[in-house]
C-alpha atoms as a PDB file:
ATOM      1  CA  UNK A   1     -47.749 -48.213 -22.484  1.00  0.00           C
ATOM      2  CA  UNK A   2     -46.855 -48.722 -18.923  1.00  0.00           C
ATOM      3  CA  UNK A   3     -43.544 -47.091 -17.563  1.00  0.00           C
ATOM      4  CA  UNK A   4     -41.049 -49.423 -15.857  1.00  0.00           C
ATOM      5  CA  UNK A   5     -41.640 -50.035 -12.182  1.00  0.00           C
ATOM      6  CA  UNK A   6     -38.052 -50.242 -11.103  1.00  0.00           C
ATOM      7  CA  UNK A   7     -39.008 -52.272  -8.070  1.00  0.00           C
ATOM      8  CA  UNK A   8     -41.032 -55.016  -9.775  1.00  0.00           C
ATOM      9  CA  UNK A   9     -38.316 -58.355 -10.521  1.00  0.00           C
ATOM     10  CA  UNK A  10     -41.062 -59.364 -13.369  1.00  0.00           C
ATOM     11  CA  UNK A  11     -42.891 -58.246 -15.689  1.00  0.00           C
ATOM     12  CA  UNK A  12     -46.223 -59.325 -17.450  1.00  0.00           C
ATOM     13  CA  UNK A  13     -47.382 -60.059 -21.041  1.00  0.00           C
ATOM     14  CA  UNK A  14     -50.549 -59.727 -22.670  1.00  0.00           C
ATOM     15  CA  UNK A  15     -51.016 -61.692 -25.735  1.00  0.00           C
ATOM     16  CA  UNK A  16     -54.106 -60.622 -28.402  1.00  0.00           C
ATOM     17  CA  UNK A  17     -56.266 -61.280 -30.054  1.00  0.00           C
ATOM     18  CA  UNK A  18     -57.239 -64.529 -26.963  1.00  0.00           C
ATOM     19  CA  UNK A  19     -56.027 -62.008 -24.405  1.00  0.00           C
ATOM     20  CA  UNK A  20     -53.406 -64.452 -22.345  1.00  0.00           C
ATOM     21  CA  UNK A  21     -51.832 -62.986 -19.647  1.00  0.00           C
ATOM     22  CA  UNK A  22     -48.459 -64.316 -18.017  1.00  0.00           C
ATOM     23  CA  UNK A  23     -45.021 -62.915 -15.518  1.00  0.00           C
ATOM     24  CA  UNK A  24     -42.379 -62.931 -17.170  1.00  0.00           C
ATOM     25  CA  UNK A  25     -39.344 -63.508 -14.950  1.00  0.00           C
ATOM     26  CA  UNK A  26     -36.078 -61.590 -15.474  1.00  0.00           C
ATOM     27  CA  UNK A  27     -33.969 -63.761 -17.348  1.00  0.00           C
ATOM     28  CA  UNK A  28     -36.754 -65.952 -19.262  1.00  0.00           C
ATOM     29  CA  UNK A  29     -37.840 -65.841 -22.951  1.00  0.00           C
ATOM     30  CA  UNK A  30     -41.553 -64.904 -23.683  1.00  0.00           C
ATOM     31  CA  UNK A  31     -41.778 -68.306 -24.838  1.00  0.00           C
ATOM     32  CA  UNK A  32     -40.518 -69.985 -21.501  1.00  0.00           C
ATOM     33  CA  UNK A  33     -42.747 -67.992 -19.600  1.00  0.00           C
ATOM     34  CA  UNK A  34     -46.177 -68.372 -21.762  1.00  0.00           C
ATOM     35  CA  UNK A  35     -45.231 -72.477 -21.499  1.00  0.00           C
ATOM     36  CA  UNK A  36     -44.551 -72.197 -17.534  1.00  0.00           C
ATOM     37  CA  UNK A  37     -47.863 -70.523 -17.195  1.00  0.00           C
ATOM     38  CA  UNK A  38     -49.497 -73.310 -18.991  1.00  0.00           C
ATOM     39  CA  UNK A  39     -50.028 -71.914 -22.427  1.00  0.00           C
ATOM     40  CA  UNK A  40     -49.259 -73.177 -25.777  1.00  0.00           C
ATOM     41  CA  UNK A  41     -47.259 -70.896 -28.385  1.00  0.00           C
ATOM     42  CA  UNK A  42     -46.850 -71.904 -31.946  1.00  0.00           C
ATOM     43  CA  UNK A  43     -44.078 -73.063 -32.774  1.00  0.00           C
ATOM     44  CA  UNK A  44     -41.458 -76.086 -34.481  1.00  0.00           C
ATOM     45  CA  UNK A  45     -38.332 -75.340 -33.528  1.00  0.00           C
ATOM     46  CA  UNK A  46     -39.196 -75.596 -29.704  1.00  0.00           C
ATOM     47  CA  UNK A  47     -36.671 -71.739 -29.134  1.00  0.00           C
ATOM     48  CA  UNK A  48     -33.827 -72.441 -31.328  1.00  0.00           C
ATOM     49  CA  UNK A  49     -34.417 -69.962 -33.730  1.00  0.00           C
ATOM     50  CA  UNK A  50     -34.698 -71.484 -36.492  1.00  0.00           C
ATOM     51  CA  UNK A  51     -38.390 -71.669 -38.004  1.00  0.00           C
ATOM     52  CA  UNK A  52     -39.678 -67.920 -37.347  1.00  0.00           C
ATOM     53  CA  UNK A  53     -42.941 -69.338 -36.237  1.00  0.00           C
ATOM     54  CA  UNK A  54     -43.099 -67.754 -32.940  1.00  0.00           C
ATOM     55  CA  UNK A  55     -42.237 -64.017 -34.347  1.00  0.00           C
ATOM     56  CA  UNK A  56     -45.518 -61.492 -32.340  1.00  0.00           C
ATOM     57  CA  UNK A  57     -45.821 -58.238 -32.946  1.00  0.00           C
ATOM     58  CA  UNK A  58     -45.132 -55.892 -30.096  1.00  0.00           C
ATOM     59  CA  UNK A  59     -47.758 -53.536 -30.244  1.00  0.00           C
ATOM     60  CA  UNK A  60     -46.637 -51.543 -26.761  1.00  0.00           C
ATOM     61  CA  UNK A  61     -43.851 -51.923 -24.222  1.00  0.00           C
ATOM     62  CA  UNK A  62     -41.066 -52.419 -26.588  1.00  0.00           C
ATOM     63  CA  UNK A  63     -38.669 -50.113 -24.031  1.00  0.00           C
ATOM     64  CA  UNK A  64     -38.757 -53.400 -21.659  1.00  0.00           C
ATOM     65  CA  UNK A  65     -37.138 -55.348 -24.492  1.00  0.00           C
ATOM     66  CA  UNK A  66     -33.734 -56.986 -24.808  1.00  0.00           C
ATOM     67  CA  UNK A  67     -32.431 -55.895 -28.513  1.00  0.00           C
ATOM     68  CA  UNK A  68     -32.114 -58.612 -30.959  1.00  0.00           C
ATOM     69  CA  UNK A  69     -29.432 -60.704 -31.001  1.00  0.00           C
ATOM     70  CA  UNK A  70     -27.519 -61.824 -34.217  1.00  0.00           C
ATOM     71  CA  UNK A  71     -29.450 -65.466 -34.246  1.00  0.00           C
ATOM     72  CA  UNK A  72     -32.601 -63.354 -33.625  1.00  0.00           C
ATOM     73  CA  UNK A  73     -31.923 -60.747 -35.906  1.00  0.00           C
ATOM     74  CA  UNK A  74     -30.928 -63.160 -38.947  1.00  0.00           C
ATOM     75  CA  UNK A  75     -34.177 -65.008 -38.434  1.00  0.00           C
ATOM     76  CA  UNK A  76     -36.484 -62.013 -38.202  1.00  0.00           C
ATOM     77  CA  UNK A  77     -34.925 -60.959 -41.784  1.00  0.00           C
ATOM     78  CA  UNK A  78     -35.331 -63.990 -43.576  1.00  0.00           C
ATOM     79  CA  UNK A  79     -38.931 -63.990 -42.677  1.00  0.00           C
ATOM     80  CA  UNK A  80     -41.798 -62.349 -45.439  1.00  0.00           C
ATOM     81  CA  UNK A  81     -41.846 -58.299 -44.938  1.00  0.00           C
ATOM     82  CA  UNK A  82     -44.868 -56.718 -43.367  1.00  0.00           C
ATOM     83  CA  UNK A  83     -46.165 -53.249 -42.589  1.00  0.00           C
ATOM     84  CA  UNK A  84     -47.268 -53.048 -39.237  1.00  0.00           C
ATOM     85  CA  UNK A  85     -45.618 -53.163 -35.593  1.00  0.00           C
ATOM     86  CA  UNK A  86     -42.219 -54.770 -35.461  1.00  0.00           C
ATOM     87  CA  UNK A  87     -41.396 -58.266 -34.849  1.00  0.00           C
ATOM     88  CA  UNK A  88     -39.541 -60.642 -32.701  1.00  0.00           C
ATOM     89  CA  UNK A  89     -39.410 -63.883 -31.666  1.00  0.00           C
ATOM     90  CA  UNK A  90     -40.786 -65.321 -28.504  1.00  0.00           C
ATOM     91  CA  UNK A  91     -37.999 -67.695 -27.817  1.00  0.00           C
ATOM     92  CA  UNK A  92     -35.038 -65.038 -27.927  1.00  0.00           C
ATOM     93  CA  UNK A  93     -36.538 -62.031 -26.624  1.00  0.00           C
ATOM     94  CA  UNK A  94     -36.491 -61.426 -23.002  1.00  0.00           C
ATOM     95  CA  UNK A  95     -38.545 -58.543 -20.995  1.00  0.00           C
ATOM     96  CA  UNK A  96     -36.583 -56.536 -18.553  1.00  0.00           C
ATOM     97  CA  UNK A  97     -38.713 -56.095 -15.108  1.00  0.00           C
ATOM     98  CA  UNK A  98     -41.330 -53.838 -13.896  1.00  0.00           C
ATOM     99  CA  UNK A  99     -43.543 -53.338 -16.769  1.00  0.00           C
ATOM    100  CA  UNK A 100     -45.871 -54.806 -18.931  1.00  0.00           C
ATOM    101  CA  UNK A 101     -45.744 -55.538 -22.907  1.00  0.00           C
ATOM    102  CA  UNK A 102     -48.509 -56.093 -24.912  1.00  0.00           C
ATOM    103  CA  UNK A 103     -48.104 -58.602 -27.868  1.00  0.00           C
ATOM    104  CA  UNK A 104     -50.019 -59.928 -30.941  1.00  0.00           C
ATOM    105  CA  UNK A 105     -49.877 -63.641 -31.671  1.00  0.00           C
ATOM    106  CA  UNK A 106     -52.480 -65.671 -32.903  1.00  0.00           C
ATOM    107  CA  UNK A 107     -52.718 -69.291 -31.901  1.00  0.00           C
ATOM    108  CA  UNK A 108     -51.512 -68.827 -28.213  1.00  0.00           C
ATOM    109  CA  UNK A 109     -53.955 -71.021 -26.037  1.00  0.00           C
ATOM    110  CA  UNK A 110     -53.710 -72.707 -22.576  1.00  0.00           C
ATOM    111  CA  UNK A 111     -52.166 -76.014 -22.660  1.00  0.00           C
ATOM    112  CA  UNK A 112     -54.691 -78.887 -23.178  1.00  0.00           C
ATOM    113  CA  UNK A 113     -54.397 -80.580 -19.285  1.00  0.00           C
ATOM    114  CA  UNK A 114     -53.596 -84.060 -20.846  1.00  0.00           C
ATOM    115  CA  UNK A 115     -50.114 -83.024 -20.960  1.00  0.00           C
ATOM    116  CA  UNK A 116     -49.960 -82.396 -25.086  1.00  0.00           C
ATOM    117  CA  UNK A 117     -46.857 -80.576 -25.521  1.00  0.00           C
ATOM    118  CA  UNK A 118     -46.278 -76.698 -26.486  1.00  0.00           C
ATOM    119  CA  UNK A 119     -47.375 -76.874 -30.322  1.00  0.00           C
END
């Protein structure tokens, strides 16, 4: 785990296992910043919410998260229980600046270039 640099205004994200790397700006959902950076993230809902199938598993850096909201928070509990690192999801969860958080998502990939959306 990295400590927060208080003078960097991003911060990055490493997703495993396919090792993608992003910035994540202040402000910006996970999500928003892995499709800006020209990766796919799975997902159906497109960051509403409301199909769970963006939740990663924040294996360090969790001090540079925002705390779960009560949309985020509802649909973290309705998904199936696991034993491991916590959860959130990648379209509500934002990453304060100047550190770097390392996630586990399968299925993140970089965009195909003929345009296919974020699936």
């Amino acid at each position: 785990m990295s400590s927060p640099d208080p003078l960097r205004e991003t911060s990055e994200v490493t997703v495993e296992p396919g090792g993608a790397r992003f910035e994540v700006r202040e402000g910006e959902s996970v999500i928003q910043a892995a499709w800006r950076a020209g990766y796919q993230w799975p997902t159906t809902c497109w960051g509403q919410a409301e199909c769970g199938v963006c939740a990663m598993e924040v294996l360090a850096g969790s001090e540079l998260l925002s705390a779960a909201g009560p949309v985020e928070a509802a649909r973290l509990r309705s998904l199936p229980r696991r034993n491991g690192p916590p959860r959130r999801l990648a379209c509500q969860v934002r990453v304060r600046p100047g550190g770097t958080v390392v996630v586990r998502k399968p299925g993140v990939r970089t965009r195909p270039a003929d345009g296919t959306p974020h699936a």
